[in-house]
Each structure stands twice: as C-alpha cells, then as structure tokens.
PDB file of N, CA and C in Angstrom:
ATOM      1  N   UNK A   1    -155.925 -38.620 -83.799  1.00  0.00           N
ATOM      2  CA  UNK A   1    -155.478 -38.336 -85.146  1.00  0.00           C
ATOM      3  C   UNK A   1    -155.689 -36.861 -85.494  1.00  0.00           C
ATOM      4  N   UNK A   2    -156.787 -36.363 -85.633  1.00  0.00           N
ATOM      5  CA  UNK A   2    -157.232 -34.969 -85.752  1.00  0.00           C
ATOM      6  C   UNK A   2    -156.598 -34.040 -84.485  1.00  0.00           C
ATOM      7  N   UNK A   3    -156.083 -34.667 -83.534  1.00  0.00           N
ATOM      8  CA  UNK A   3    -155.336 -33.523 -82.038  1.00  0.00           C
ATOM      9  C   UNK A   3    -153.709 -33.094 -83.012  1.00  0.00           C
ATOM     10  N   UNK A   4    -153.483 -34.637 -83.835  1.00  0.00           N
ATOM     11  CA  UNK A   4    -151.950 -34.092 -84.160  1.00  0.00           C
ATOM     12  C   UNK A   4    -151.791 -33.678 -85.317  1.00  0.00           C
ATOM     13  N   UNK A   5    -153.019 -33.842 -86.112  1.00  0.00           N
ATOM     14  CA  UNK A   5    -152.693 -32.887 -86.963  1.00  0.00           C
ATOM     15  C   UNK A   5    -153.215 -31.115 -86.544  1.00  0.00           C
ATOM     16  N   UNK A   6    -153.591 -30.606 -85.476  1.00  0.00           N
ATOM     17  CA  UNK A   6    -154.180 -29.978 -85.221  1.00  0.00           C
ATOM     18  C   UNK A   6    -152.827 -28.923 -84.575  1.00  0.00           C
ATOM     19  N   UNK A   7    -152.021 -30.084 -83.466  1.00  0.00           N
ATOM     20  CA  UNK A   7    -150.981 -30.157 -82.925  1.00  0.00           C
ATOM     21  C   UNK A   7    -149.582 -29.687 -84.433  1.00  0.00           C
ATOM     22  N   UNK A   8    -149.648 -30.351 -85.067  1.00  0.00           N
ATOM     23  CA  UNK A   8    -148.776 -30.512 -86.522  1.00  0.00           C
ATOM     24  C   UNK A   8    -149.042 -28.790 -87.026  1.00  0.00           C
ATOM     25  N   UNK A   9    -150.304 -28.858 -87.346  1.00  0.00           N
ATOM     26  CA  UNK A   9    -150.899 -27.060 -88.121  1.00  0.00           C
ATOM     27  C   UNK A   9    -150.106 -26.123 -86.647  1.00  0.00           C
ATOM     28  N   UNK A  10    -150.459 -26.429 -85.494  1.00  0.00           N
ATOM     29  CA  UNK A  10    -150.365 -25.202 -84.729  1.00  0.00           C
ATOM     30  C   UNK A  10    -148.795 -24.764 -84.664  1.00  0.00           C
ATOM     31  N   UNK A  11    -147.944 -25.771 -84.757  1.00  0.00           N
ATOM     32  CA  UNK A  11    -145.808 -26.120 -84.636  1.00  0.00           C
ATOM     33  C   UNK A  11    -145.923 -24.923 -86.114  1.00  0.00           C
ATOM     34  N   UNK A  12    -146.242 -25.433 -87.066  1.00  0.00           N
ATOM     35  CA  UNK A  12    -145.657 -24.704 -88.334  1.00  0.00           C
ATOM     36  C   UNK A  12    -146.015 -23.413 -88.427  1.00  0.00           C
ATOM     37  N   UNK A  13    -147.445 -22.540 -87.440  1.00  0.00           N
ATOM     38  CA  UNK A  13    -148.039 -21.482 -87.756  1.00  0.00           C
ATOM     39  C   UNK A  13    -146.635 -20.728 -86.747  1.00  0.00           C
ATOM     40  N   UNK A  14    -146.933 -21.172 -85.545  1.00  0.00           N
ATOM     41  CA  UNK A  14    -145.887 -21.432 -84.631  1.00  0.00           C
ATOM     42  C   UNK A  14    -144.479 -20.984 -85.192  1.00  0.00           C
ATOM     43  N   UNK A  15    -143.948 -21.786 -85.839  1.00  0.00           N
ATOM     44  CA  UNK A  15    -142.586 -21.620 -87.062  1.00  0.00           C
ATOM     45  C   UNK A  15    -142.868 -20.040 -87.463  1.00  0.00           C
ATOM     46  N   UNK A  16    -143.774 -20.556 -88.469  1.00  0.00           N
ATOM     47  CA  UNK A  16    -143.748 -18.905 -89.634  1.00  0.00           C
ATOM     48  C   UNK A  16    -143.797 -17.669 -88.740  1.00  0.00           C
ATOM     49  N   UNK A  17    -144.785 -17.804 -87.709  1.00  0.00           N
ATOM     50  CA  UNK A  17    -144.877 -16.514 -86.723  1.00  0.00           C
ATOM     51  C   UNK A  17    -143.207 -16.116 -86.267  1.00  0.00           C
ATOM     52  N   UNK A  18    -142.327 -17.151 -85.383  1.00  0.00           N
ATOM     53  CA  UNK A  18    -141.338 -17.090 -85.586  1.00  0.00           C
ATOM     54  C   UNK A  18    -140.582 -16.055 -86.115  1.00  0.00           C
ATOM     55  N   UNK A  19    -140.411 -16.698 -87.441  1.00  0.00           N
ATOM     56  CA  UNK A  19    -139.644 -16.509 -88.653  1.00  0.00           C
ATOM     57  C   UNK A  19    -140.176 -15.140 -88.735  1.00  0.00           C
ATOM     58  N   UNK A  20    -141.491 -14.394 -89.213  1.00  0.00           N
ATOM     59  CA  UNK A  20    -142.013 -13.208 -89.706  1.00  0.00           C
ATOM     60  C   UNK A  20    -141.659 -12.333 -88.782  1.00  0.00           C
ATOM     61  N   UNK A  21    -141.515 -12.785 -87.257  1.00  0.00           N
ATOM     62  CA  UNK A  21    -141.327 -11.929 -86.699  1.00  0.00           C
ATOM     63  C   UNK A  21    -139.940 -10.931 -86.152  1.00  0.00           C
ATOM     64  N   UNK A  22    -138.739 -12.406 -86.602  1.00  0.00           N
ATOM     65  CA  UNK A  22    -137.466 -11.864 -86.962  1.00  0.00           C
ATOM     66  C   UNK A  22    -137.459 -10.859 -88.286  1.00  0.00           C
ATOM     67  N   UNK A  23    -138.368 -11.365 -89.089  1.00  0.00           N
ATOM     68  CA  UNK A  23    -137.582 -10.767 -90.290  1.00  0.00           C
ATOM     69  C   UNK A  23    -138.208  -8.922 -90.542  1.00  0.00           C
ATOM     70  N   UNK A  24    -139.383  -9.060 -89.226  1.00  0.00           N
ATOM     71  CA  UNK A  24    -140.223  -7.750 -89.008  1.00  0.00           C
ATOM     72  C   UNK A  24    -138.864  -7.009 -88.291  1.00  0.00           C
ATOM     73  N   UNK A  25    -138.480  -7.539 -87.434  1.00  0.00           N
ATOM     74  CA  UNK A  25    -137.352  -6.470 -86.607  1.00  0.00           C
ATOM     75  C   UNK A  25    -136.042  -6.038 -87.432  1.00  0.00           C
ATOM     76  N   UNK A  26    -135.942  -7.332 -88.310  1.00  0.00           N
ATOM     77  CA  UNK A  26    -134.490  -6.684 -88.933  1.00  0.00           C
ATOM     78  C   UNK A  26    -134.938  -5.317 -90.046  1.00  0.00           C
ATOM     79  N   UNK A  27    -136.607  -5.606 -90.159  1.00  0.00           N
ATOM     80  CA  UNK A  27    -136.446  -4.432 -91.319  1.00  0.00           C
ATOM     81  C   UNK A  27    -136.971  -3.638 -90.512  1.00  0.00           C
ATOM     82  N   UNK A  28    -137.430  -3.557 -89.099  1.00  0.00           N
ATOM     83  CA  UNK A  28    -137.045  -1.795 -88.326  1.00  0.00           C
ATOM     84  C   UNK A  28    -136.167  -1.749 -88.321  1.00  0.00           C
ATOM     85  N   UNK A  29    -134.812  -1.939 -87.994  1.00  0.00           N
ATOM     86  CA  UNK A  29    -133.728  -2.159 -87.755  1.00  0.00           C
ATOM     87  C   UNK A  29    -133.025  -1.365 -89.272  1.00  0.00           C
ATOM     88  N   UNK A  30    -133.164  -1.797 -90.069  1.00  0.00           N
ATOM     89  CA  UNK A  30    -132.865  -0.930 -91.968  1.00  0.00           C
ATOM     90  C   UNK A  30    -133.708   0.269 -91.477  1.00  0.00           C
ATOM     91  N   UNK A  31    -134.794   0.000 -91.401  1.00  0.00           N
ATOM     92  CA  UNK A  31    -135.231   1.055 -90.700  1.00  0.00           C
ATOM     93  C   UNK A  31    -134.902   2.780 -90.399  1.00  0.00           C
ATOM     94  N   UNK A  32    -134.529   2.179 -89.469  1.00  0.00           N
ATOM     95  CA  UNK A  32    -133.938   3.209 -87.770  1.00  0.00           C
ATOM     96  C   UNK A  32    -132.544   3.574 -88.868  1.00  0.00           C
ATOM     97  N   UNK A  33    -131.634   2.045 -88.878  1.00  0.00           N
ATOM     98  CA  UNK A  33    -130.148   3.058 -89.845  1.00  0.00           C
ATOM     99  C   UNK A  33    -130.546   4.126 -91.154  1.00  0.00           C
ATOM    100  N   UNK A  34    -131.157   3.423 -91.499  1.00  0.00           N
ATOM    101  CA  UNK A  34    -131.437   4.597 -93.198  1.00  0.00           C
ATOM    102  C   UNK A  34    -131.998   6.029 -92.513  1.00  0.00           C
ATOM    103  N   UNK A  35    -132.931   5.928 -91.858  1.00  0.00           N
ATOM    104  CA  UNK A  35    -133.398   6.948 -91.307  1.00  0.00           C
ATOM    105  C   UNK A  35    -132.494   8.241 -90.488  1.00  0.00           C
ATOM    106  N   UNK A  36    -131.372   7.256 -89.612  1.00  0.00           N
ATOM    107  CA  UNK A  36    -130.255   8.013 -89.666  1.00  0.00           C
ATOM    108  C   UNK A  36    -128.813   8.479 -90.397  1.00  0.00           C
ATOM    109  N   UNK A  37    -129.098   7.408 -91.616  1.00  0.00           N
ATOM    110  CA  UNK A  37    -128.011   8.096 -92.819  1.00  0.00           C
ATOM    111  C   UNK A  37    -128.837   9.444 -93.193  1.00  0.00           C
ATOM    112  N   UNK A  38    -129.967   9.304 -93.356  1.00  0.00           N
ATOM    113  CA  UNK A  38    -130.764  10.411 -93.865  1.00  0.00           C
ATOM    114  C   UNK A  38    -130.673  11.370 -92.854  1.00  0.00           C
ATOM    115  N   UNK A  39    -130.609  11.530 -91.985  1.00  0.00           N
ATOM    116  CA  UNK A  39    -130.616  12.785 -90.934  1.00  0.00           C
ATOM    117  C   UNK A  39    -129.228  13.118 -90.926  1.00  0.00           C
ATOM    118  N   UNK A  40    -128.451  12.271 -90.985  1.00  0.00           N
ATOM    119  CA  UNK A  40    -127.031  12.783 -91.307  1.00  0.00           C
ATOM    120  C   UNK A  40    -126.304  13.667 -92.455  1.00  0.00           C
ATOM    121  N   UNK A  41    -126.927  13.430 -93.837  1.00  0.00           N
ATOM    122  CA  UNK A  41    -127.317  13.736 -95.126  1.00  0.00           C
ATOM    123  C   UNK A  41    -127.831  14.696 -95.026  1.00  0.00           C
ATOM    124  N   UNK A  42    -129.046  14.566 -94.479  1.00  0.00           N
ATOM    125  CA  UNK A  42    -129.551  16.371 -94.072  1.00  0.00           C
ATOM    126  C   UNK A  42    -128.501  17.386 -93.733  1.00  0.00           C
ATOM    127  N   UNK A  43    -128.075  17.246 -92.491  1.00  0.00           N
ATOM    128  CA  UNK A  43    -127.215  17.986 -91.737  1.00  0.00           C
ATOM    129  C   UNK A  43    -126.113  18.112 -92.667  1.00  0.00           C
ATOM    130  N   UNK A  44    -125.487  17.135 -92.906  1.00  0.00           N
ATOM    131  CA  UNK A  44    -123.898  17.625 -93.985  1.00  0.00           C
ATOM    132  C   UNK A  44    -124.496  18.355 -94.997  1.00  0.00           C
ATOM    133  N   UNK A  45    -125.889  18.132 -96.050  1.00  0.00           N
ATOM    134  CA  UNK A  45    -126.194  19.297 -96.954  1.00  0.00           C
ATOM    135  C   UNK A  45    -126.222  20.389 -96.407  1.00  0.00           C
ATOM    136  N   UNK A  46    -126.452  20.453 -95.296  1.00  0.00           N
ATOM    137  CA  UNK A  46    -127.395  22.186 -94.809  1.00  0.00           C
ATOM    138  C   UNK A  46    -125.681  22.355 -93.832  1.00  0.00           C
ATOM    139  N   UNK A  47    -125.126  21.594 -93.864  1.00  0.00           N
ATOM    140  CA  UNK A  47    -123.451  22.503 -93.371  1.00  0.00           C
ATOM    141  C   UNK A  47    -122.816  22.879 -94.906  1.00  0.00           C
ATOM    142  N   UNK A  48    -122.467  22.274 -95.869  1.00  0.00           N
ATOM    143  CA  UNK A  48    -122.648  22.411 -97.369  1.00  0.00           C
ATOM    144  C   UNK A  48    -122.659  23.689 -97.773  1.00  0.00           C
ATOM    145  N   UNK A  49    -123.950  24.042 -97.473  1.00  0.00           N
ATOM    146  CA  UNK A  49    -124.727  24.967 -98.031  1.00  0.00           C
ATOM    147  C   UNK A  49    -124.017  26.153 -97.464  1.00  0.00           C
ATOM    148  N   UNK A  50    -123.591  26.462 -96.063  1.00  0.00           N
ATOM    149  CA  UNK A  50    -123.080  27.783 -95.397  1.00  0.00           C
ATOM    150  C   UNK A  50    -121.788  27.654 -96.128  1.00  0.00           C
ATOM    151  N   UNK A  51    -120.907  26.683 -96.781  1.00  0.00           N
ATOM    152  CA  UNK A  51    -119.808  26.977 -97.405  1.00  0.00           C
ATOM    153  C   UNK A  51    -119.668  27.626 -98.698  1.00  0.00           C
ATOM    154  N   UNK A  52    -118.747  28.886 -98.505  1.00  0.00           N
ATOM    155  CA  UNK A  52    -118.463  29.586 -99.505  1.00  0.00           C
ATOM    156  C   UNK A  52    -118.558  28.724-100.937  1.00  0.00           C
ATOM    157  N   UNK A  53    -118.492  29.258-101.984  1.00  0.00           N
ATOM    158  CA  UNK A  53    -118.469  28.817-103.410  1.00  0.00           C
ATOM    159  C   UNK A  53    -117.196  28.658-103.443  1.00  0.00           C
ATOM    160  N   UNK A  54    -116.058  29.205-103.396  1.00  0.00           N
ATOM    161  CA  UNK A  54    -115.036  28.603-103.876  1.00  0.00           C
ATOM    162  C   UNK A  54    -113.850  28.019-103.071  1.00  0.00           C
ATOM    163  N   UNK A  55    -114.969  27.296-102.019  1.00  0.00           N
ATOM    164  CA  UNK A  55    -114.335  26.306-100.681  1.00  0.00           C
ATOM    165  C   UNK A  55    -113.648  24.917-101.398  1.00  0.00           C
ATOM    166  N   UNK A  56    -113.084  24.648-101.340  1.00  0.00           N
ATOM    167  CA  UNK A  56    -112.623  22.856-101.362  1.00  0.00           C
ATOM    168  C   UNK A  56    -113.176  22.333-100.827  1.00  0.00           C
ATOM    169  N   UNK A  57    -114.309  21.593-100.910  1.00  0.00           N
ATOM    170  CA  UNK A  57    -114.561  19.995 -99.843  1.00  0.00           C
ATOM    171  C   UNK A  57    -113.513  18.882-100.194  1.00  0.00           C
ATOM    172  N   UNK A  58    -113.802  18.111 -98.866  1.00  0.00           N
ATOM    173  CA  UNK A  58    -112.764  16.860 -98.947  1.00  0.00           C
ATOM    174  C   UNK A  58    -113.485  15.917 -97.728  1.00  0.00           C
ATOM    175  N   UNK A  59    -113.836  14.542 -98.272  1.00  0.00           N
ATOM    176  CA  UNK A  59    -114.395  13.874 -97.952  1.00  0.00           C
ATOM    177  C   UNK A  59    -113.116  12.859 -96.807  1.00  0.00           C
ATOM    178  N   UNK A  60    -113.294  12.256 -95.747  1.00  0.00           N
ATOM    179  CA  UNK A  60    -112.509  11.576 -94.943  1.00  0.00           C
ATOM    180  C   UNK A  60    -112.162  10.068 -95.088  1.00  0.00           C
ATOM    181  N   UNK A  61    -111.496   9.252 -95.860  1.00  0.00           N
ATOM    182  CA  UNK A  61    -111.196   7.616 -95.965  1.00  0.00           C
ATOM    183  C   UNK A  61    -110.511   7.287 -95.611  1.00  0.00           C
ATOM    184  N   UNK A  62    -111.186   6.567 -94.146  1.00  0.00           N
ATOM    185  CA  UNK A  62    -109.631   6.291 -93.810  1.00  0.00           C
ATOM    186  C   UNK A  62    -109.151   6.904 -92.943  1.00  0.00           C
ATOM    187  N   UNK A  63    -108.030   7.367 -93.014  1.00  0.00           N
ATOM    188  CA  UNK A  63    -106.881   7.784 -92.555  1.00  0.00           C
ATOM    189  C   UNK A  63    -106.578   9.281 -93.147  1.00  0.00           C
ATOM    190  N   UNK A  64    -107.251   9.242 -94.563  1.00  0.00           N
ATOM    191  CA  UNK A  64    -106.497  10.458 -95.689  1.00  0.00           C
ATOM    192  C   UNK A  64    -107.902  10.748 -96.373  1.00  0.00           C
ATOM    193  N   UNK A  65    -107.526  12.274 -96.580  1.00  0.00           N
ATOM    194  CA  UNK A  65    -109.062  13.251 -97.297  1.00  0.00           C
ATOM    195  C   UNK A  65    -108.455  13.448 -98.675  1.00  0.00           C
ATOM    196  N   UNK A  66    -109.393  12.916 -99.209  1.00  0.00           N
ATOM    197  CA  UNK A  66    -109.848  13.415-100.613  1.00  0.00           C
ATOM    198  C   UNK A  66    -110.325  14.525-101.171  1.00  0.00           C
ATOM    199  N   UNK A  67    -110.129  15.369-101.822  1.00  0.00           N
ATOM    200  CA  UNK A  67    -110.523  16.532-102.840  1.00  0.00           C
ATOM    201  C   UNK A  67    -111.992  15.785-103.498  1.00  0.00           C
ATOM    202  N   UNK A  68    -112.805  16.442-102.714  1.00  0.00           N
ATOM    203  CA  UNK A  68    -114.503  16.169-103.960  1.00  0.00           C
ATOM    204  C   UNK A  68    -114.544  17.400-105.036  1.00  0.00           C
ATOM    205  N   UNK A  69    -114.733  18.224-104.738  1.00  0.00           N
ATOM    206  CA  UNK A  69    -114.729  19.336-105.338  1.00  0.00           C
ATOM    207  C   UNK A  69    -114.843  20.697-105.229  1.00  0.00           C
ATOM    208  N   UNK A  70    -115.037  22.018-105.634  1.00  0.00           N
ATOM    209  CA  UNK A  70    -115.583  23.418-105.390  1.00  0.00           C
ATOM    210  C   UNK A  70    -116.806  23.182-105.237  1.00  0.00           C
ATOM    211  N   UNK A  71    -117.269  23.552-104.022  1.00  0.00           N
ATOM    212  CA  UNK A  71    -118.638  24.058-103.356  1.00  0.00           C
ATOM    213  C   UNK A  71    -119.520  24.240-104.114  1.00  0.00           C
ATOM    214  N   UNK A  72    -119.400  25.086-105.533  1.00  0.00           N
ATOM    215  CA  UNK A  72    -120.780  25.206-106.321  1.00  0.00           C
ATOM    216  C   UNK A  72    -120.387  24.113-107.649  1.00  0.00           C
ATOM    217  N   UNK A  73    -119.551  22.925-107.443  1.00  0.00           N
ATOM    218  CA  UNK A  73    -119.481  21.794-108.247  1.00  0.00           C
ATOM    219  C   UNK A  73    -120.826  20.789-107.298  1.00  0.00           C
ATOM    220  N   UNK A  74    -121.400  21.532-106.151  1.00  0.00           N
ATOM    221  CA  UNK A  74    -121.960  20.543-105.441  1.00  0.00           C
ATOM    222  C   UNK A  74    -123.373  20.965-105.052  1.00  0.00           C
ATOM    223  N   UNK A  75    -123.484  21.771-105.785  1.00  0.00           N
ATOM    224  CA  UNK A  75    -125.270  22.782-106.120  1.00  0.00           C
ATOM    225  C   UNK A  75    -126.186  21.964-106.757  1.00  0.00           C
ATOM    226  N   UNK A  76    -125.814  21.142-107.652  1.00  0.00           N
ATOM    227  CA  UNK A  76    -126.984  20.214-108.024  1.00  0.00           C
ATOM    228  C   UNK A  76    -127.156  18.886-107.359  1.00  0.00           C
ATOM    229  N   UNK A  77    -126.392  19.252-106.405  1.00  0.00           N
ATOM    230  CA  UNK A  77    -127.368  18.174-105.649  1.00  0.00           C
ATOM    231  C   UNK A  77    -128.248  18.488-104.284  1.00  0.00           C
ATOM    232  N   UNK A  78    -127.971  19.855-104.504  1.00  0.00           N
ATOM    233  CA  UNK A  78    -129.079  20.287-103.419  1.00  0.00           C
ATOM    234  C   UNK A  78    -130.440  20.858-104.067  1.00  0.00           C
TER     235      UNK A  78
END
C-alpha cells in the first residue's frame, strides 16, 4: 500500500519535472530570439545613425518599401 502510493507521488513528481522542464527550454528559446531581435536593433540603430539627416528611410514589407521618415524624424529614438 505505502510502495504505491510512494510509486503514485514518484509518476506525478516525474510528470511536473517533465512538464517544467519543457516549459524551461521554450523560455531559453524566447530567450536566444529576443536576444537576437535585440542585436539586430542594435545594429540597424547604429547603421541609422551614419545616415545623413535628410535621408529617406524605408522600411521592407513584403515585396514593397515604405517611406518611415527623414532621418532626424528618427533621433528620438536613439
């Protein structure tokens, strides 16, 4: 009686370990990507930055670029 509940406790710790341990990798995983939106973010600010003030940016969707704005429309966010 006491082996299966012993047996019973060890299946469910068993389970949760499991479970915690998927849900540990998916959030390295958010991780690792955010970490490289952010290094990417870096780099496009600090290319940004060498562009003249009264450059056009234009962002890529798609197929077709968009007009964001004049270069020093984009100073407060650096």
């Amino acid at each position: 009686m006491a082996d299966e509940a012993n047996r019973t406790a060890f299946i469910e710790l068993q389970d949760r370990m499991i479970e915690t341990t998927s849900k540990f990798k998916q959030v390295q995983n958010r991780i690792r990507t955010k970490e490289g939106e952010k290094k990417r973010a870096f780099l496009t600010l600090e290319e940004l930055r060498q562009v003249l003030d009264d450059t056009n940016t234009y962002k890529s969707i798609g197929m077709r670029r968009h007009l964001l704005s004049h270069r020093n429309a984009l100073a407060h966010y650096g």
